[in-house]
C-alpha atoms as a PDB file:
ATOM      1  CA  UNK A   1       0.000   0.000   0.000  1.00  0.00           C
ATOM      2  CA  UNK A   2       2.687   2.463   1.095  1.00  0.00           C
ATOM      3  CA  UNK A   3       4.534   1.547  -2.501  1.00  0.00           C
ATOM      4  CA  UNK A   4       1.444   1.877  -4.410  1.00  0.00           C
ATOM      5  CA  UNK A   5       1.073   5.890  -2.077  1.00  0.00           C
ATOM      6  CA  UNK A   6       4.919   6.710  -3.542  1.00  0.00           C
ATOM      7  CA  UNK A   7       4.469   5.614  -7.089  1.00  0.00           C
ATOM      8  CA  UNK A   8       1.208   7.710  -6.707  1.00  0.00           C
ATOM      9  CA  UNK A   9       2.873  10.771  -5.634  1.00  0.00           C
ATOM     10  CA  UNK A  10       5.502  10.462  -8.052  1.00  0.00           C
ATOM     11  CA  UNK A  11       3.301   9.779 -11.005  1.00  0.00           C
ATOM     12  CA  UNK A  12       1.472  12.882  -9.971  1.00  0.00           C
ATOM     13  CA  UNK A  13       4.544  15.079  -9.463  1.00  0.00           C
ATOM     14  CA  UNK A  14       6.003  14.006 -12.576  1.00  0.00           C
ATOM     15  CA  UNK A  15       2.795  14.563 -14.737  1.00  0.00           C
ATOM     16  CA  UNK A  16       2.558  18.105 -13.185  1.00  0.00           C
ATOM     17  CA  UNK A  17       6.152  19.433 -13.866  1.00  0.00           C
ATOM     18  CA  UNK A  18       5.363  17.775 -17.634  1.00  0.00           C
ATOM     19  CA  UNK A  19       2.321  19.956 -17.831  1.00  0.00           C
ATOM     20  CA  UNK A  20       4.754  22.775 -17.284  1.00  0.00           C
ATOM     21  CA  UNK A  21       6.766  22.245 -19.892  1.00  0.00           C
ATOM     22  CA  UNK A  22       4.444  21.590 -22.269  1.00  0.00           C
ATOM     23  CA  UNK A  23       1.676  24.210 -21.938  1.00  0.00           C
ATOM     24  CA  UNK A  24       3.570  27.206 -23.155  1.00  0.00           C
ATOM     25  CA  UNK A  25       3.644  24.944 -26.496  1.00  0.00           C
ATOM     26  CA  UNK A  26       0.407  24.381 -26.300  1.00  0.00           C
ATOM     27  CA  UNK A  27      -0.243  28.330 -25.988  1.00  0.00           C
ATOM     28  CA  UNK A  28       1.859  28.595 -29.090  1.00  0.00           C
ATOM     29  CA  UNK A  29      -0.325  26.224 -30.930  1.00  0.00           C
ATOM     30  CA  UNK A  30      -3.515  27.518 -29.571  1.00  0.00           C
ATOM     31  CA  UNK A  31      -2.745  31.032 -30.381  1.00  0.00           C
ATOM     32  CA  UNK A  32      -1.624  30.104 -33.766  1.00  0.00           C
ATOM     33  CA  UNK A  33      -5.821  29.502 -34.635  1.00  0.00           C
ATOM     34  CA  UNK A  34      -6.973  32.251 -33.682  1.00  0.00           C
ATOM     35  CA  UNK A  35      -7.995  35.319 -35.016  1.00  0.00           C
ATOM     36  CA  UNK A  36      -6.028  38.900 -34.413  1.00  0.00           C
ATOM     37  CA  UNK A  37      -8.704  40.078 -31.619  1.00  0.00           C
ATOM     38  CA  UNK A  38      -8.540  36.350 -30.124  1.00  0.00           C
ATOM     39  CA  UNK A  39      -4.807  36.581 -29.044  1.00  0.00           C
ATOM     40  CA  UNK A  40      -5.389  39.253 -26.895  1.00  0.00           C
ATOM     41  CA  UNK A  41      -8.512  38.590 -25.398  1.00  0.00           C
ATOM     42  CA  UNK A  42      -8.103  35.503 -24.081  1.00  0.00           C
ATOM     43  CA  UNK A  43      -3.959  34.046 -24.893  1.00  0.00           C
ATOM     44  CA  UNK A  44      -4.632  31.334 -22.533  1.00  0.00           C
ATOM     45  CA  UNK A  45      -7.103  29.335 -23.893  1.00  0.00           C
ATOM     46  CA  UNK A  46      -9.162  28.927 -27.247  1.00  0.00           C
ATOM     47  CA  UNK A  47     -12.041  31.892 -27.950  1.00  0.00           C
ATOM     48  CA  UNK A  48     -14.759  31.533 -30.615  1.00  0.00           C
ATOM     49  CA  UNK A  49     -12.804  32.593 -33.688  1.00  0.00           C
ATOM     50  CA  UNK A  50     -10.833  29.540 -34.381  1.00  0.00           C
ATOM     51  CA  UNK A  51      -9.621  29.018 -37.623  1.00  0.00           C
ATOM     52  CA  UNK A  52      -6.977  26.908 -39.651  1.00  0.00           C
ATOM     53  CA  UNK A  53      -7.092  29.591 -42.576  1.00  0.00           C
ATOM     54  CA  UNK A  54      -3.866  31.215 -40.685  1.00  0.00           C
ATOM     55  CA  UNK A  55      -1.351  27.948 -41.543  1.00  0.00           C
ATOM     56  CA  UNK A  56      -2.725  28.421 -45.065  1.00  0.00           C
ATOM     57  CA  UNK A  57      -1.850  32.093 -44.628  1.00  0.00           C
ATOM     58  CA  UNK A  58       1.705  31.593 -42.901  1.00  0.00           C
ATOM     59  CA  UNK A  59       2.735  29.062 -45.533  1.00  0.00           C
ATOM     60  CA  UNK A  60       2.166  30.725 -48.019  1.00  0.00           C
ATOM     61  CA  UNK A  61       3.612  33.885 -46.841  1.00  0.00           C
ATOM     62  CA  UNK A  62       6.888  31.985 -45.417  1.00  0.00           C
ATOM     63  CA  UNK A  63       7.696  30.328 -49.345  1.00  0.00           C
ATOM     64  CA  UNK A  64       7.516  27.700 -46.814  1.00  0.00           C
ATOM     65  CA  UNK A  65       7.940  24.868 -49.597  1.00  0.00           C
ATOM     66  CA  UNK A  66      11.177  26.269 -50.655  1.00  0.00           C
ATOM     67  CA  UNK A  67      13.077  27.321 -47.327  1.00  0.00           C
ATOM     68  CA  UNK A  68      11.785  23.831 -45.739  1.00  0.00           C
ATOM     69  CA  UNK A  69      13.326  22.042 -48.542  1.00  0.00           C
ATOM     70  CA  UNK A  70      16.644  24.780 -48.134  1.00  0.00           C
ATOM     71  CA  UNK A  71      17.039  23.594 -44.627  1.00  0.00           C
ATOM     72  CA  UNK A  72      16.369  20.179 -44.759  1.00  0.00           C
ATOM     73  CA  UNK A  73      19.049  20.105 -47.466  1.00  0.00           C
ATOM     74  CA  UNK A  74      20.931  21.682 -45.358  1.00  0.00           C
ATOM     75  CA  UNK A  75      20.331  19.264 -42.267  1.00  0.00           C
ATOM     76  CA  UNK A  76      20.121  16.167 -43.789  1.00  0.00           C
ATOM     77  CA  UNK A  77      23.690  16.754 -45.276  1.00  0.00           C
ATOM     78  CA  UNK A  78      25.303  18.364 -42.030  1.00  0.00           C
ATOM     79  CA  UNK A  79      24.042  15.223 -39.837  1.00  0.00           C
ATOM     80  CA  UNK A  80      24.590  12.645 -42.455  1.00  0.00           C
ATOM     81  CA  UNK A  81      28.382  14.020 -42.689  1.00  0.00           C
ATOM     82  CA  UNK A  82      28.891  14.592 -38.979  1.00  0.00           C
ATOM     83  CA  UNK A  83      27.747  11.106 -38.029  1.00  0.00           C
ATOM     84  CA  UNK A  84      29.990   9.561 -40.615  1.00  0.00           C
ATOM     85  CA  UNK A  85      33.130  11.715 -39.623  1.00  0.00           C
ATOM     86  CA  UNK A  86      32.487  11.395 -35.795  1.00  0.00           C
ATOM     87  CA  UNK A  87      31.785   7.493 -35.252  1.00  0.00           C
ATOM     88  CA  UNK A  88      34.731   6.656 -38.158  1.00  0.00           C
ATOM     89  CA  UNK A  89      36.865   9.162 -36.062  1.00  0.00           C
ATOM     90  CA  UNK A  90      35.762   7.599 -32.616  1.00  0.00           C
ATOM     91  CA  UNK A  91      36.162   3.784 -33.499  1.00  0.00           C
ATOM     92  CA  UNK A  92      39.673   4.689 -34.552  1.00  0.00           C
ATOM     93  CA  UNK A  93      40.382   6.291 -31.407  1.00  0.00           C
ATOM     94  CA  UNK A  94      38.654   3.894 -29.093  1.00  0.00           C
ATOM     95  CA  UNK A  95      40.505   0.838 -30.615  1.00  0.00           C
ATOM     96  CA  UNK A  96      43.935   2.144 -31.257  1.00  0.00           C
ATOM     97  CA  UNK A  97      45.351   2.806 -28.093  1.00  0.00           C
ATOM     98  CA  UNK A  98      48.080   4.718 -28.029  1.00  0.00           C
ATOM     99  CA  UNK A  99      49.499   8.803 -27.092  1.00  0.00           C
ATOM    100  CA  UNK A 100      48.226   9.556 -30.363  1.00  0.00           C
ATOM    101  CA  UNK A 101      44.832   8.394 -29.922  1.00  0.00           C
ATOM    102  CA  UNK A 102      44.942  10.155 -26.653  1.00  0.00           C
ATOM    103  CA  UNK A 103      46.082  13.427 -27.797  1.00  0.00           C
ATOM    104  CA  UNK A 104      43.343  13.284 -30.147  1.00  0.00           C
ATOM    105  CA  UNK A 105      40.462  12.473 -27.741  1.00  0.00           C
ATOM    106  CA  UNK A 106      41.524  15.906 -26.018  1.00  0.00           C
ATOM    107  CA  UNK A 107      41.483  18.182 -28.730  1.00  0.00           C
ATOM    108  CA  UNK A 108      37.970  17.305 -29.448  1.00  0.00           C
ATOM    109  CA  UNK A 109      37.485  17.849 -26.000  1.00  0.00           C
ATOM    110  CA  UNK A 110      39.136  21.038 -25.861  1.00  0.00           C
ATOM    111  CA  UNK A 111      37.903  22.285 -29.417  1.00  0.00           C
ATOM    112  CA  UNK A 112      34.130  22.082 -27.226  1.00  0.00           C
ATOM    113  CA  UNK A 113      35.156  25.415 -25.295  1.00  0.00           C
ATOM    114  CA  UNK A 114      36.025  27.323 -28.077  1.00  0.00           C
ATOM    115  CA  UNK A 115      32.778  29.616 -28.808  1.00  0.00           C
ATOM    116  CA  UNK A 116      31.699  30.186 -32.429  1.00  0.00           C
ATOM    117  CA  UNK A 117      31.672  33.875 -32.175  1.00  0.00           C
ATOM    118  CA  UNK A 118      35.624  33.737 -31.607  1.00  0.00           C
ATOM    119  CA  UNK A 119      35.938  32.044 -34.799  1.00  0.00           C
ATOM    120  CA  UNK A 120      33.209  33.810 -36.988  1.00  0.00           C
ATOM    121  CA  UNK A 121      35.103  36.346 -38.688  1.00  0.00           C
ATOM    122  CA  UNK A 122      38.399  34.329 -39.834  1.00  0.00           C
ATOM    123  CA  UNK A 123      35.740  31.328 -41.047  1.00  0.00           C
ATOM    124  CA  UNK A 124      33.587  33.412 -43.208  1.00  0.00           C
ATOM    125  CA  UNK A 125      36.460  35.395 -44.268  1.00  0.00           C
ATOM    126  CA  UNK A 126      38.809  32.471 -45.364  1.00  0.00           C
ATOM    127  CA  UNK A 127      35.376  30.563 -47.243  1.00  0.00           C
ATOM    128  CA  UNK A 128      34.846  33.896 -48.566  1.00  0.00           C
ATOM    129  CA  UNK A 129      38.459  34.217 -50.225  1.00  0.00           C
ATOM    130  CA  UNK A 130      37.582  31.084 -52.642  1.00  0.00           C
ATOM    131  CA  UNK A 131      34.169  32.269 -53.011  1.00  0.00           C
ATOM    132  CA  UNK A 132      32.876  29.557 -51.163  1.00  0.00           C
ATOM    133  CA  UNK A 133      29.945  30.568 -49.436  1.00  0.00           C
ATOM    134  CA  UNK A 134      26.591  28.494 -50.233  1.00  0.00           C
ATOM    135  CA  UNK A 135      24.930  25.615 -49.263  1.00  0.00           C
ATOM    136  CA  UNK A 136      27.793  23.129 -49.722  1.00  0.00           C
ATOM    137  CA  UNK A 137      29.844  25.051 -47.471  1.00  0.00           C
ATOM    138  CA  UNK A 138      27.088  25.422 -45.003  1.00  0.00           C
ATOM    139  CA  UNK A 139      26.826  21.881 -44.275  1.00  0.00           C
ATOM    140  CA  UNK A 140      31.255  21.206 -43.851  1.00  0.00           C
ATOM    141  CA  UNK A 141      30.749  24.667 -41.803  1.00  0.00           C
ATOM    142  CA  UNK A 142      28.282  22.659 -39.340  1.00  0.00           C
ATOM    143  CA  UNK A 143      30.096  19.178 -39.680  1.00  0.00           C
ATOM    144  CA  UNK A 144      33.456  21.040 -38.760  1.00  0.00           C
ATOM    145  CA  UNK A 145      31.535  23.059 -35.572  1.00  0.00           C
ATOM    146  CA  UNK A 146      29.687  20.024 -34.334  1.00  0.00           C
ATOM    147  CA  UNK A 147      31.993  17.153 -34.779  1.00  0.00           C
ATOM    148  CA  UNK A 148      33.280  17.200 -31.498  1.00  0.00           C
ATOM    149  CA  UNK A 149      30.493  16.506 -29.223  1.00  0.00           C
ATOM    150  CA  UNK A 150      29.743  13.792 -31.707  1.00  0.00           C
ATOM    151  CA  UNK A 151      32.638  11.959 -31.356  1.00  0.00           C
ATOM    152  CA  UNK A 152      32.742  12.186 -27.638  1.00  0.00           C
ATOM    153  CA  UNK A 153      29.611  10.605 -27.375  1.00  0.00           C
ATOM    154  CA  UNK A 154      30.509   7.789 -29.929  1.00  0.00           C
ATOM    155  CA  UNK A 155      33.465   7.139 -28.019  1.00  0.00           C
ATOM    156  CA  UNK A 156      31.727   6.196 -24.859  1.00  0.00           C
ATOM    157  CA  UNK A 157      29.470   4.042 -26.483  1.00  0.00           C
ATOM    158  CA  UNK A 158      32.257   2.129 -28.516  1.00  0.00           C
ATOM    159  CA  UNK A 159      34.116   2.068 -25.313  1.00  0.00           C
ATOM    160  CA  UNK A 160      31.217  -0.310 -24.357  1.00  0.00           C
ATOM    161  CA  UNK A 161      30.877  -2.375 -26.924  1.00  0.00           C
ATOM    162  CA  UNK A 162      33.606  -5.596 -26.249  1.00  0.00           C
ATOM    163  CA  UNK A 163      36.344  -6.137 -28.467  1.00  0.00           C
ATOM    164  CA  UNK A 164      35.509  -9.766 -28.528  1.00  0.00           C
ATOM    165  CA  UNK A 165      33.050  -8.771 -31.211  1.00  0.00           C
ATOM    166  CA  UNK A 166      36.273  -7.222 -33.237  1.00  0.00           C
ATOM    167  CA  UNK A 167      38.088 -10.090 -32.802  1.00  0.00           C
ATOM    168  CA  UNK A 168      35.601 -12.209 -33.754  1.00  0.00           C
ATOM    169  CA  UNK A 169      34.790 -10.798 -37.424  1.00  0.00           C
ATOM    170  CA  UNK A 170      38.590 -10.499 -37.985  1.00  0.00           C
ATOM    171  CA  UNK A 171      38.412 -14.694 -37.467  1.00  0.00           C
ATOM    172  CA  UNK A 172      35.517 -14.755 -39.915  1.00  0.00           C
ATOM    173  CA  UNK A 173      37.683 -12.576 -42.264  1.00  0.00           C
ATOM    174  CA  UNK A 174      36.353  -9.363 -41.795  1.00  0.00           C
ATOM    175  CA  UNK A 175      38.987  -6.283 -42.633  1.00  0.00           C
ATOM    176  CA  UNK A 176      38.392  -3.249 -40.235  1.00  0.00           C
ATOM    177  CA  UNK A 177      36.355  -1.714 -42.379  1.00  0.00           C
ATOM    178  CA  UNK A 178      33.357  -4.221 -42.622  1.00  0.00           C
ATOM    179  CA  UNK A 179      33.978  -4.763 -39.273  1.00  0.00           C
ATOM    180  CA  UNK A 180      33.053  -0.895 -38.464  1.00  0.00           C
ATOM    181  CA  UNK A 181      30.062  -0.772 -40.618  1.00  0.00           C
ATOM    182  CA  UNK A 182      28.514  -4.193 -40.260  1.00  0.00           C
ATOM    183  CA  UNK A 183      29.485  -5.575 -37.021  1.00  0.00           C
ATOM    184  CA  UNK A 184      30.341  -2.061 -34.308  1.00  0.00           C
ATOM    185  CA  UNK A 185      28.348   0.568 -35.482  1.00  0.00           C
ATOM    186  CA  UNK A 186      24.966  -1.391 -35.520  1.00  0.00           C
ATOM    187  CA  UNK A 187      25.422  -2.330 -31.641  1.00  0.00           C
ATOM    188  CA  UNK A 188      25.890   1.779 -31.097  1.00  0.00           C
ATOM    189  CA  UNK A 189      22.539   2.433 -32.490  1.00  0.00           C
ATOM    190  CA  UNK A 190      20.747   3.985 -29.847  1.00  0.00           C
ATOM    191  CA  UNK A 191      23.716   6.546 -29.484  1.00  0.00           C
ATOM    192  CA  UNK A 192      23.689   7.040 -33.533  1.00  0.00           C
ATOM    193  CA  UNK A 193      20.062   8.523 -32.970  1.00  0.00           C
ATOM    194  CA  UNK A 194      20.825  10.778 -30.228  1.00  0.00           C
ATOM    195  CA  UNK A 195      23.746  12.280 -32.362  1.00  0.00           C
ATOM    196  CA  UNK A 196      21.376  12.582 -34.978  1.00  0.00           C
ATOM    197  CA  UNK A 197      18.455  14.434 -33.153  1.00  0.00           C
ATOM    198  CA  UNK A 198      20.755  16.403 -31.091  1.00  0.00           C
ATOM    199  CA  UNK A 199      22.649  17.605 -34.016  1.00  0.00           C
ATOM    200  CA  UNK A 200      19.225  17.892 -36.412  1.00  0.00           C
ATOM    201  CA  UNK A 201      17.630  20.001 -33.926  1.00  0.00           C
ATOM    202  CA  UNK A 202      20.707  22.204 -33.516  1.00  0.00           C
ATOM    203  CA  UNK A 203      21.268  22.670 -37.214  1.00  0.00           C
ATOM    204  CA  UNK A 204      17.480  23.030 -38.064  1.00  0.00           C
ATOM    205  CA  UNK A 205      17.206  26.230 -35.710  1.00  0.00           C
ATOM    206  CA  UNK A 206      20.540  27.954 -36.298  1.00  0.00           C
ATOM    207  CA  UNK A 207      19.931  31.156 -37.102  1.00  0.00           C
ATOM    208  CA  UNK A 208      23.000  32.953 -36.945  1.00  0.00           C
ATOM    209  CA  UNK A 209      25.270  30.861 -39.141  1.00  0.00           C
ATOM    210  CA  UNK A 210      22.657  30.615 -41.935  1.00  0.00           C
ATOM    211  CA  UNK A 211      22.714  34.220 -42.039  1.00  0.00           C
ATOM    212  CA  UNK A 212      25.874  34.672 -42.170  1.00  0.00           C
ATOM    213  CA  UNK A 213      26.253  31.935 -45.676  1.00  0.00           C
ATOM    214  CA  UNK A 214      23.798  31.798 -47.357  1.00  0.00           C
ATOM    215  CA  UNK A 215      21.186  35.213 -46.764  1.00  0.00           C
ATOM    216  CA  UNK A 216      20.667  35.253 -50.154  1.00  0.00           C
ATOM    217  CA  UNK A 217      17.242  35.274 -52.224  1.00  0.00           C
ATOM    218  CA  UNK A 218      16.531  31.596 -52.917  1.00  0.00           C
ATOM    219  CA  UNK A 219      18.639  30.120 -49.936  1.00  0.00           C
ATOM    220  CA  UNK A 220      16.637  31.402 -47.150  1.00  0.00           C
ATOM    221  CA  UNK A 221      16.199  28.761 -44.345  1.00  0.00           C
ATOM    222  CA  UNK A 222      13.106  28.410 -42.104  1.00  0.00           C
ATOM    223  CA  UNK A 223      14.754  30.409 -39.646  1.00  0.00           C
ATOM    224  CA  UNK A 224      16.462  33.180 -41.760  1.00  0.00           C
ATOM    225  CA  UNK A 225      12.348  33.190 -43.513  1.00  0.00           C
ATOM    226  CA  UNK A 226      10.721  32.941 -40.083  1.00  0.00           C
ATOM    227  CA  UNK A 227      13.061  36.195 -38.461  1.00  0.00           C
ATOM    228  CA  UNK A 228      11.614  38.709 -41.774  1.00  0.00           C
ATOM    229  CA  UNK A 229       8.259  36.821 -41.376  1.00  0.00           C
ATOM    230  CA  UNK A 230       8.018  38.341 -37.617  1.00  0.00           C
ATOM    231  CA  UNK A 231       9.153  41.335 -39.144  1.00  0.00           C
ATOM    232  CA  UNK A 232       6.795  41.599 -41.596  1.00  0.00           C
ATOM    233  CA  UNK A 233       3.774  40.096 -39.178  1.00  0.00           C
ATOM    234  CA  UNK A 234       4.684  42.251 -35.692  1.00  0.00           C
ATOM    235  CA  UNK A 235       1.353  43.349 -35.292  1.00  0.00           C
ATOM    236  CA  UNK A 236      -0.403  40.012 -36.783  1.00  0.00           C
ATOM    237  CA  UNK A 237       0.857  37.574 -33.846  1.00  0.00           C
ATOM    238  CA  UNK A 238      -1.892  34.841 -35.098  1.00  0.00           C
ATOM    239  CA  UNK A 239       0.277  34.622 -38.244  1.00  0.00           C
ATOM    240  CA  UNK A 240       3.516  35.010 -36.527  1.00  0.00           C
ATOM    241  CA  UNK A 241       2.466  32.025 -34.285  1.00  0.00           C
ATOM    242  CA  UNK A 242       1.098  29.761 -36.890  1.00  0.00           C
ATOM    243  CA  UNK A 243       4.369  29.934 -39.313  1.00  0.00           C
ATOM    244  CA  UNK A 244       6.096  29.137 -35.725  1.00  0.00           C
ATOM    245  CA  UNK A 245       4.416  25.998 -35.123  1.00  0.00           C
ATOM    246  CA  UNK A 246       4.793  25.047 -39.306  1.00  0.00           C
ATOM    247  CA  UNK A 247       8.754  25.343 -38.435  1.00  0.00           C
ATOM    248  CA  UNK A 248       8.583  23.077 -35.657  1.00  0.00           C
ATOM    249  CA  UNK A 249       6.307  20.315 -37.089  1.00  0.00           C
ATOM    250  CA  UNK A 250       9.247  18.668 -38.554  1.00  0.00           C
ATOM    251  CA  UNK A 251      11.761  17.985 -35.610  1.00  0.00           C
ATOM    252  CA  UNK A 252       9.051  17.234 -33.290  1.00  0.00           C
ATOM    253  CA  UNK A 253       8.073  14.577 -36.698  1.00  0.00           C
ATOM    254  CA  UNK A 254      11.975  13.503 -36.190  1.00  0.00           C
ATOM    255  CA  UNK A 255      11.758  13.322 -32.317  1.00  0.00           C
ATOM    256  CA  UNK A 256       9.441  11.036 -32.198  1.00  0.00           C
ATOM    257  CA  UNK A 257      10.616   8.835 -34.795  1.00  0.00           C
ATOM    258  CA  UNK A 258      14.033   8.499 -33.171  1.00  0.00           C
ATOM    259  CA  UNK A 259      12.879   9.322 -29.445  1.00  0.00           C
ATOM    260  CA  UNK A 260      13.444   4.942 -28.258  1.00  0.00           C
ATOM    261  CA  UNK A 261      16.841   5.116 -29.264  1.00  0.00           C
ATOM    262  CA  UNK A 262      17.339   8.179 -27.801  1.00  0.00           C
ATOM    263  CA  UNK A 263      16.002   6.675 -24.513  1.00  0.00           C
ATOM    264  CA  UNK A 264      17.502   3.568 -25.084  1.00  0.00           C
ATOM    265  CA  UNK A 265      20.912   5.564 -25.022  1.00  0.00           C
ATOM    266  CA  UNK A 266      20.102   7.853 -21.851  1.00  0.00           C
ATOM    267  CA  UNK A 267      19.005   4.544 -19.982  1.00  0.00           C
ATOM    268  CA  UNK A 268      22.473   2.810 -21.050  1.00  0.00           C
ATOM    269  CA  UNK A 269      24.332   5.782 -19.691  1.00  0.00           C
ATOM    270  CA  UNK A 270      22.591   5.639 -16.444  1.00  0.00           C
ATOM    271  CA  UNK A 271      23.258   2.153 -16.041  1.00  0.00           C
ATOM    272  CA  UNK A 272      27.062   2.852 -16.727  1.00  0.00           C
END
């Protein structure tokens, strides 16, 4: 009975800080179908003038087809890149032992402290020299920035995966190589999708790199379109609101799709 009281109490706790976190979302959302007068009159809760006609509106007004397909370009390439890069990089480190491999391990580290903005103005300015600023060089920009956290937490997770299984596939004939892609980086799954969400919803809201690339007509990402959307819509917050919840649709879509390995890996980590 006084197990059933605790796991009660905790359930209840739980569900109320969760309600917290989630209801200024579900402002956003409700606010987004409503009509001009009904976001001020009542922001807290629905009113009578609920509509859809303002996602219509926003999409429309956002090119949303375009930018969306601008960043997820953009993202697909940057995470497919850094995930290749970072657990190639982090198998190599985690099974050759050596000074080396060491030394190695603590520059990615130490590259982790380094903020962006102290490296802003020489990056541009040396892509800029070769005329090198686009999409392309969007996506090694973000593989070069985010690499590092990526192969820390790929290291880890090959540091727990035995070496028996390496040895093993070298008996069967399997070169390093296969060994990587068919045997090691399969058993790291559930890490593999918490690089790739962390990193997808990263890249998916930058703002300030975008801008600085590729804020040019025709490369506009959702975020570069969304900050002269608000511009444009400062006294229509309805609109505002609606193209908001449009540019989160898809990484929530993502989330969820990849949230039980995600788990999966937090639980491991715990456990460790």
């Amino acid at each position: 009975m006084q197990k059933r009281s605790r796991k009660f109490i905790s359930l209840t706790i739980f569900s109320i800080i969760g309600l917290f976190w989630v209801y200024p979302f579900v402002i956003v959302v409700i606010n987004s179908m409503k009509g001009k007068r009904g976001v001020f009159q009542n922001p807290l809760w629905f009113t009578k003038d609920f509509s859809l006609n303002n996602f219509k509106t926003a999409f429309q007004a956002l090119d949303f087809a375009h930018s969306f397909f601008n960043s997820l370009i953009i993202t697909l390439g940057s995470v497919a890149l850094i995930t290749v890069v970072s657990a190639a990089a982090a198998y190599a480190i985690s099974r050759v032992k050596g000074p080396f491999s060491s030394i190695i391990y603590y520059i990615c580290a130490g590259t982790m402290l380094i903020p962006f903005q102290s490296i802003m103005i020489p990056l541009l300015s040396l892509f800029g020299k070769v005329d090198f600023l686009n999409r392309t060089s969007l996506i090694i920009m973000n593989t070069g920035l985010s690499v590092s956290l990526s192969i820390i937490l790929y290291y880890g997770a090959f540091q727990g995966v035995s070496k028996s299984l390496d040895e093993a596939a070298a008996l069967d004939g399997a070169y390093p190589l296969k060994t990587f892609v068919f045997v090691i980086f399969p058993a790291v799954s559930p890490m593999t999708g918490t690089v790739i969400i962390l990193n997808a919803m990263k890249i998916w809201n930058d703002y300030l790199l975008p801008s600085l690339v590729v804020n040019k007509d025709g490369m506009y990402t959702i975020p570069l379109k969304m900050y002269s959307f608000f511009g444009e819509t400062n006294s229509e917050w309805q609109l505002a609101l609606a193209g908001l919840v449009l540019s989160m649709i898809p990484i929530i879509v993502l989330f969820l799709l990849l949230q039980k390995q995600v788990m999966t890996s937090v639980t491991e980590g715990a456990i460790k």
